[in-house]
Structures are given as C-alpha cells and as structure tokens.
Protein backbone atom coordinates (compact mmCIF):
# COMPACT_ATOMS: atom_id res chain seq x y z
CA UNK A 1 118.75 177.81 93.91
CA UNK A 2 115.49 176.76 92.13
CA UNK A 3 112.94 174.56 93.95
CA UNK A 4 110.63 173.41 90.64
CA UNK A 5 108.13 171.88 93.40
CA UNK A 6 106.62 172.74 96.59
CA UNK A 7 108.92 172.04 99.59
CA UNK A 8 109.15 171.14 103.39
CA UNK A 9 112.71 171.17 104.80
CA UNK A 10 113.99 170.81 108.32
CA UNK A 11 117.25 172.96 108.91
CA UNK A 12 119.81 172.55 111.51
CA UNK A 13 123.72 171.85 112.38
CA UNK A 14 124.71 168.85 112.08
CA UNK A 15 121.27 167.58 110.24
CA UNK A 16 123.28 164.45 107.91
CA UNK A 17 121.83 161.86 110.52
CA UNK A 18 118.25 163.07 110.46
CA UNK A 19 115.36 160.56 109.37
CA UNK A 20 112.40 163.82 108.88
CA UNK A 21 112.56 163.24 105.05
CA UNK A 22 112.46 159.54 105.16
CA UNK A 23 109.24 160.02 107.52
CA UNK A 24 108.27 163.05 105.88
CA UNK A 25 108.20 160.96 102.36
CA UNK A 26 106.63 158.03 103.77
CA UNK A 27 103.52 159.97 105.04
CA UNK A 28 103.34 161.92 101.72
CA UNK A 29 103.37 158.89 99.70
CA UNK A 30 100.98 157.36 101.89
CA UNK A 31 98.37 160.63 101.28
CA UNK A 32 98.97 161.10 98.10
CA UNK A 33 96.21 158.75 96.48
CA UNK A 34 93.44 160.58 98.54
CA UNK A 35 95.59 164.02 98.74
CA UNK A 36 97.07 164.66 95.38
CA UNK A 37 98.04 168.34 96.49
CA UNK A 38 100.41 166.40 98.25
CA UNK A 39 102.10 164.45 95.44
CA UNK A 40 104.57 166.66 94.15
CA UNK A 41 106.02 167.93 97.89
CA UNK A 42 109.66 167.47 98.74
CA UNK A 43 110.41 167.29 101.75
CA UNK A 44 114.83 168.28 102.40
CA UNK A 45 117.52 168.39 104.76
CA UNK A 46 119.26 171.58 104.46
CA UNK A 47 122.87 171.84 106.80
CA UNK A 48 122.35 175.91 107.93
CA UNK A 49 124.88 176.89 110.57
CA UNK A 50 123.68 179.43 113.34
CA UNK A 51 125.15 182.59 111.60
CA UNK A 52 123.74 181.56 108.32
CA UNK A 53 119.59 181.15 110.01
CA UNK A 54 118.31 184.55 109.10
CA UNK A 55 119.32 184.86 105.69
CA UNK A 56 118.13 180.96 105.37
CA UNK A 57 114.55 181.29 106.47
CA UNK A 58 114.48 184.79 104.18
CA UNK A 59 114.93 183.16 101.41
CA UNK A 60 113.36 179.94 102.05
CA UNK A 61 110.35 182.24 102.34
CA UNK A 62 110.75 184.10 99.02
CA UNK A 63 111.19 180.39 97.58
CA UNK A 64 107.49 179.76 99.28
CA UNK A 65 108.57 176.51 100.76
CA UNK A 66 105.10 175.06 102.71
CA UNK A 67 106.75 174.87 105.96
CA UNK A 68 109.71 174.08 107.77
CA UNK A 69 111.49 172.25 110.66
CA UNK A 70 114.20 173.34 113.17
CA UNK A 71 116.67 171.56 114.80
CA UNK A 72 119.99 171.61 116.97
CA UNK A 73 121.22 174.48 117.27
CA UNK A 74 118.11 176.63 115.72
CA UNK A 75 115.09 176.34 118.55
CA UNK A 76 115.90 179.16 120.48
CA UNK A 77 117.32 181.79 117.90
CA UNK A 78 114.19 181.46 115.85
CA UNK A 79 112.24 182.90 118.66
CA UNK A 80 113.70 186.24 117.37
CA UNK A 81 113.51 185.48 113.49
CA UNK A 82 109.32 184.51 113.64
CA UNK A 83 106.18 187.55 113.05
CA UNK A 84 104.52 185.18 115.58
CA UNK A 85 104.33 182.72 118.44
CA UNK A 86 102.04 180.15 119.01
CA UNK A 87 101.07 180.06 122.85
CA UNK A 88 103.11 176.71 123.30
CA UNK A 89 106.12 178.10 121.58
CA UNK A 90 105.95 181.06 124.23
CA UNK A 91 105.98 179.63 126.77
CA UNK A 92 108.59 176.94 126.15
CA UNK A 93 110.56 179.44 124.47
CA UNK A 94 111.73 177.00 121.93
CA UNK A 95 110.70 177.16 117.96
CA UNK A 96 110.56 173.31 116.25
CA UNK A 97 108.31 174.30 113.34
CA UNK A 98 108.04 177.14 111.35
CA UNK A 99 104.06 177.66 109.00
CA UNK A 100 104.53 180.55 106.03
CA UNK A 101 102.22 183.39 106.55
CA UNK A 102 101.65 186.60 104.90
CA UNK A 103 104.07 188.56 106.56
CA UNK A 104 106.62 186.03 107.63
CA UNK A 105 107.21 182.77 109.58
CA UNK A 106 105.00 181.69 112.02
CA UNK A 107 106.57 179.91 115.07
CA UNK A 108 105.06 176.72 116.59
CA UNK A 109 106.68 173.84 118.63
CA UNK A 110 105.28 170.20 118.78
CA UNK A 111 108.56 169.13 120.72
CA UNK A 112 106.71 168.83 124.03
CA UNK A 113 103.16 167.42 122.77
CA UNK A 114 105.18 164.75 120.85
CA UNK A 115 107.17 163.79 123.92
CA UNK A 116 103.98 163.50 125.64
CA UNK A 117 102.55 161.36 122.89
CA UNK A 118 105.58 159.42 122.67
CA UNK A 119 105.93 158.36 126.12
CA UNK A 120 102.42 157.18 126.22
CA UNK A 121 103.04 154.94 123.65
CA UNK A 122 106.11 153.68 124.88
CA UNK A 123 105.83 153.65 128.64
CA UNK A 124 102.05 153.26 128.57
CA UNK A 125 101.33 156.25 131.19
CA UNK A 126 102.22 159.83 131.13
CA UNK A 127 104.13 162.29 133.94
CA UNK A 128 100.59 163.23 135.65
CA UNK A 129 102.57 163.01 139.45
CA UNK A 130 105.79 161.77 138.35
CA UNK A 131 109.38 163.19 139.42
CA UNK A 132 111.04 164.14 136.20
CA UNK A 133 114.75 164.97 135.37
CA UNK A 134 115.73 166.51 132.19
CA UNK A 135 119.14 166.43 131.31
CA UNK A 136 119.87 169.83 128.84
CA UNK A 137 118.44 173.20 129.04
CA UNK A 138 118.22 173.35 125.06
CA UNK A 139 115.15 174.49 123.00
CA UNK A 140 113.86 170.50 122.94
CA UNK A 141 114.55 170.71 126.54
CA UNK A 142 112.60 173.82 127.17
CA UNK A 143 109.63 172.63 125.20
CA UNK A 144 109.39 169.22 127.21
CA UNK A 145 109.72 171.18 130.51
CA UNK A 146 106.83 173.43 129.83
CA UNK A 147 104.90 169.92 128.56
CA UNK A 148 105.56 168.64 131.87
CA UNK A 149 104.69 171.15 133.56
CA UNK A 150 101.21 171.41 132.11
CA UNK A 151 100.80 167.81 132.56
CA UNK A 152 101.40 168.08 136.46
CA UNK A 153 104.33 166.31 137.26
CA UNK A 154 105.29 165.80 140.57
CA UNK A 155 108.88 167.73 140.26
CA UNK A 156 111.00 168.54 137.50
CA UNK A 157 114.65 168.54 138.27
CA UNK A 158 116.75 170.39 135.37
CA UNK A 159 120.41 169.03 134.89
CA UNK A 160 122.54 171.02 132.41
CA UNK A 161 126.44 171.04 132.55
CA UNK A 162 126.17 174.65 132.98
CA UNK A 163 124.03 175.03 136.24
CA UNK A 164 123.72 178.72 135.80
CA UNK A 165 121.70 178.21 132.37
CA UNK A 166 119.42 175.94 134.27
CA UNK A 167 119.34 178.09 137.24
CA UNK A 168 118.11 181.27 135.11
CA UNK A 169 115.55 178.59 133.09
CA UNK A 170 114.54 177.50 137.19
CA UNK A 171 113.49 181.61 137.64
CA UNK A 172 111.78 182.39 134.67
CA UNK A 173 109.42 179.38 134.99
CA UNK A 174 108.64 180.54 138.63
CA UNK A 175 107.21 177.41 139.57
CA UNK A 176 108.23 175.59 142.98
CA UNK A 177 108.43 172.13 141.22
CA UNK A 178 110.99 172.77 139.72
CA UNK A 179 114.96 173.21 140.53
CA UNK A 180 117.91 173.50 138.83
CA UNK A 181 121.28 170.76 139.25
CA UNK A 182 124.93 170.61 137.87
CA UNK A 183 124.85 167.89 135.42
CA UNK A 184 127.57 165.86 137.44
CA UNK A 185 126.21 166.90 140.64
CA UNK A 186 123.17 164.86 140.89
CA UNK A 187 123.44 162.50 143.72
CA UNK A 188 120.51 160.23 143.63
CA UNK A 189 117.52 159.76 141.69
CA UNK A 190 114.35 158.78 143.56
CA UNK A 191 112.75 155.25 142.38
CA UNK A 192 110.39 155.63 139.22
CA UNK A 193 111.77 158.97 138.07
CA UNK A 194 111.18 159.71 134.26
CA UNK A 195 115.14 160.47 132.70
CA UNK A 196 114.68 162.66 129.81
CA UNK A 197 118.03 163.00 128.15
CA UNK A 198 117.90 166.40 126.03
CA UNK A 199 121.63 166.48 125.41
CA UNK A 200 123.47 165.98 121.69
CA UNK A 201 125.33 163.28 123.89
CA UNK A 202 124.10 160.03 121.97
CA UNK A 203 124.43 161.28 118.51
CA UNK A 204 128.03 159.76 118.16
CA UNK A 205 128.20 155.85 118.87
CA UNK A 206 131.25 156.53 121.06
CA UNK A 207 129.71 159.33 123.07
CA UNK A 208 129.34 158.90 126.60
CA UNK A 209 126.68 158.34 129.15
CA UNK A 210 124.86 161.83 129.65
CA UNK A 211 124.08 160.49 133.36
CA UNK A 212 126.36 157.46 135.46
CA UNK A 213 124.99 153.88 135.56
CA UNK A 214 124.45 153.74 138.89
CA UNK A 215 121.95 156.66 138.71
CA UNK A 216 120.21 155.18 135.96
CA UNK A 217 118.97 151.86 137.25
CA UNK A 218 116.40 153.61 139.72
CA UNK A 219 114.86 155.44 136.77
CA UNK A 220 111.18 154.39 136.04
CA UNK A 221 111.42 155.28 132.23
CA UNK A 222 114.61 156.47 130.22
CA UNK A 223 113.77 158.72 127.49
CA UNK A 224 116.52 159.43 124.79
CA UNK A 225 115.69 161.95 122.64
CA UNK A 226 118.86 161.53 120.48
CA UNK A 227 118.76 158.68 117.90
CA UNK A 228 121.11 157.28 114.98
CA UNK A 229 121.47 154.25 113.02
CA UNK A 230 123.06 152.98 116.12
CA UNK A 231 122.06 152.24 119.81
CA UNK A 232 122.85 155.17 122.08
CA UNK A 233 124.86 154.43 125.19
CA UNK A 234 122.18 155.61 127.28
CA UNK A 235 119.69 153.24 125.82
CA UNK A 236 121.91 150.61 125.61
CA UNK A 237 122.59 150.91 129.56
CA UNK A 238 118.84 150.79 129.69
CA UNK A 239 118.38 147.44 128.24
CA UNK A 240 121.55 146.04 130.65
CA UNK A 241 119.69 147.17 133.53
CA UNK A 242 116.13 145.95 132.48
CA UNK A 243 114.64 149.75 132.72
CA UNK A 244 112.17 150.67 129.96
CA UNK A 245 113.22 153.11 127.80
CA UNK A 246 113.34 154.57 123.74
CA UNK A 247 115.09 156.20 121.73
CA UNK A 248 114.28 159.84 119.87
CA UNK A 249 112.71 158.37 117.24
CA UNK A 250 109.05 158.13 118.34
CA UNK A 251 108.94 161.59 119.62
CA UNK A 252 110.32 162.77 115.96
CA UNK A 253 107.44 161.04 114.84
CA UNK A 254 104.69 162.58 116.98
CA UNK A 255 106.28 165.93 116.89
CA UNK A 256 106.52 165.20 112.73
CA UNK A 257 102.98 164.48 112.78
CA UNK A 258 101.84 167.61 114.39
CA UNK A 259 104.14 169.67 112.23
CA UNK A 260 102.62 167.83 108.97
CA UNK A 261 98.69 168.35 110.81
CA UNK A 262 99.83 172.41 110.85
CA UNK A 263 101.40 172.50 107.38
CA UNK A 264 98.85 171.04 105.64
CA UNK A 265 96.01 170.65 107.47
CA UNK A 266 96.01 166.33 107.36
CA UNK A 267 96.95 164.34 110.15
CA UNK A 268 99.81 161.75 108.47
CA UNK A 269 99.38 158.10 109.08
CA UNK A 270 101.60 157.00 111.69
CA UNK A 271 102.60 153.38 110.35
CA UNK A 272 104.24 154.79 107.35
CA UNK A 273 106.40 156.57 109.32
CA UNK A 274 106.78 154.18 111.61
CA UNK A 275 108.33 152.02 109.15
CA UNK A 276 110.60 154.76 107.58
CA UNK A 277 111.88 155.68 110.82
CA UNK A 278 113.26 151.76 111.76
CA UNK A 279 111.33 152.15 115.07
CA UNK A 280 111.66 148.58 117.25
C-alpha cells in the first residue's frame, strides 16, 4: 500500500465510529496557513485486529507515517511492541500514542492528562480529594488510574467484571487508596464520587448501563469515556437524574491535542476540533 503523503493514523478494533480524523483534519486545516509542513498530512483510520498489531506498526514504520494512535483493544499489547516508554506510559502501563524514532516506536499515553483536562473543563474542578470509581481495568482505564493517583484523590475504587484483573491491577499499584470491586458487586457509592466509565459498554445505542441507576444518582460527576453519534445510556441516565456528566468526546480531544503537541511539536487549536467532534 502506497501512502503518496505524510500520515497520522489511529489503529484499533472496532475503529468505524471514531471521530480522530475528523479532529485530526480540523486542527491541520486550521495550522496549515501558519504551518504549511502541515498541509499535505493525512490523518486515517486503519481497522487492525490484535493478531495483526505487530506486523501493522512494522510496516507503518517502514511507510514513515509521523505518528500514530491506539485504541481498543491495542493499549496494553503495545507496551511490548515500543523501543521506549515515556514515564507516564510506565507507569499506567497503557500505550495511546505511538512518535517514530530511529530505532522504532516510541510509546507515550495522553489518556490520563486528557481526562484530567477534560474534567476540568466539564466539571469545573479536578479529583484533588475526591473518591473515584473507575469502571474497566483496560489500558484507558489504567492510564486514568495512574492520573488520579498523581492528582491525589481521595480513593480510587476499581470495578471490572472480572475482579481478579482489578485485584492484580489493586497490587501492582501498591497504594492503600485504592481497592479492587466486582463490577456488579458495588453496593453504594458515597455522595460526590467521580464515575469514570472505562468500559466499551456505550459504544452500541442499545448497550446497557455499565453501573445500575440507583447507584448513579449519588455520583458527583459521570464521566463516559465511550461516545457515538448517539447518547450513551449512561449519559442519558445522567441527564434524567440531573447529575453532571460528558461524554468521551472531550477527553479524545485533550488526549488528541497532546498526541498532535508530541507529533509535531504545535499545540492544535482546540475550537476546530471542538467543532469537528459535535461536542454540546
């Protein structure tokens, strides 16, 4: 396959609903006039199943793409596939964004900064003393655990279907804050918890709730970090019970932005992407 300009891609399984090119485009565009390096860059969406990763970032390398994006179900096997770690990426053992160097890939992830960012924006206060409850133990999961972490949250409760994945995630962050739930075990949420829903539940419009109703409406601030060209359940629930709450597509836009800053060296204008996103 011939690329006849310089590209940006973001990879994953299932990757038809993602909006990274639209935003990608939109901030490129928006450069361009004052960045003509920039004018030529595609940025695509590339469907590469787990068993097909390796062999994709190989040759996406030989083909000297400018950098690249991973998604579901690509954050954690990267760790493996990369010459090198950033210090974030270690510790939240979770790959988003991938920088060509000499000798290979360069790991990064701006999954937990761009929560952070996002949930500013949208809540108007961080998780500085906060109870927290992430639903997932995934790589976006991992990197907003390790964000919350750093940002001193009060506790950090990890709900995953499979308790014993968040139980092992519970001992290698060694950090009394944090414990480890069965996803339908949780029996009560304290009031003003952040909800942090890292699961794929969302990405289908008849999916179900990732956590019950009557859990929810204690929350202080629902975070989705799924998103389509529909309303999620979970967000949906949200707006019945009058909690505060959005939808993945501000944190793909901070994280973008990041990625874009360590690609290229710019930081991307936000309203551009804004706009390309459909962000309310």
């Amino acid at each position: 396959m011939d690329f006849p300009h310089p590209c940006l891609a973001v990879l994953g399984d299932p990757i038809s609903h993602s909006l990274s090119p639209a935003m990608h485009h939109a901030a490129l565009q928006a450069l361009a006039p004052n960045h003509p390096q920039l004018a030529q860059v595609k940025y695509l969406r590339l469907h590469i199943k787990s068993e097909e990763l390796a062999q994709a970032l190989t040759v996406l390398r030989s083909k000297n793409f400018v950098g690249l994006n991973l998604t579901v179900p690509h954050k954690i096997a990267a760790l493996d596939l990369v010459k090198s770690l950033s210090p974030e990426a270690k510790k939240a053992e979770s790959v988003n964004t991938l920088v060509p160097t000499p000798d290979g890939w360069a790991g990064h992830t701006t999954d937990g900064q761009g929560f952070l960012e996002a949930l500013k924006e949208y809540s108007g206060s961080g998780v500085e003393q906060k109870d927290v409850v992430i639903l997932g133990s995934g790589g976006a999961a991992r990197a907003i655990i390790a964000a919350c972490i750093h940002a001193n949250c009060r506790s950090l409760t990890i709900a995953n279907r499979d308790i014993t994945k968040a139980e092992n995630l519970v001992k290698a962050l060694n950090d009394p804050r944090v414990s480890a739930v069965g996803l339908k075990e949780i029996g009560t949420i304290q009031s003003g918890t952040v909800i942090v829903n890292c699961t794929t539940l969302g990405l289908k419009p008849d999916d179900e709730l990732p956590l019950a109703e009557s859990l929810l409406k204690n929350a202080g601030f629902i975070f989705d970090t799924t998103y389509g060209a529909h309303k999620t359940s979970l967000i949906k629930t949200a707006n019945k019970l009058g909690v505060k709450s959005c939808d993945g597509r501000s944190m793909l836009r901070w994280q973008g932005a990041l990625a874009f800053k360590l690609w290229t060296g710019i930081t991307p204008p936000h309203e551009p992407m804004r706009i390309a996103l459909g962000e309310k």
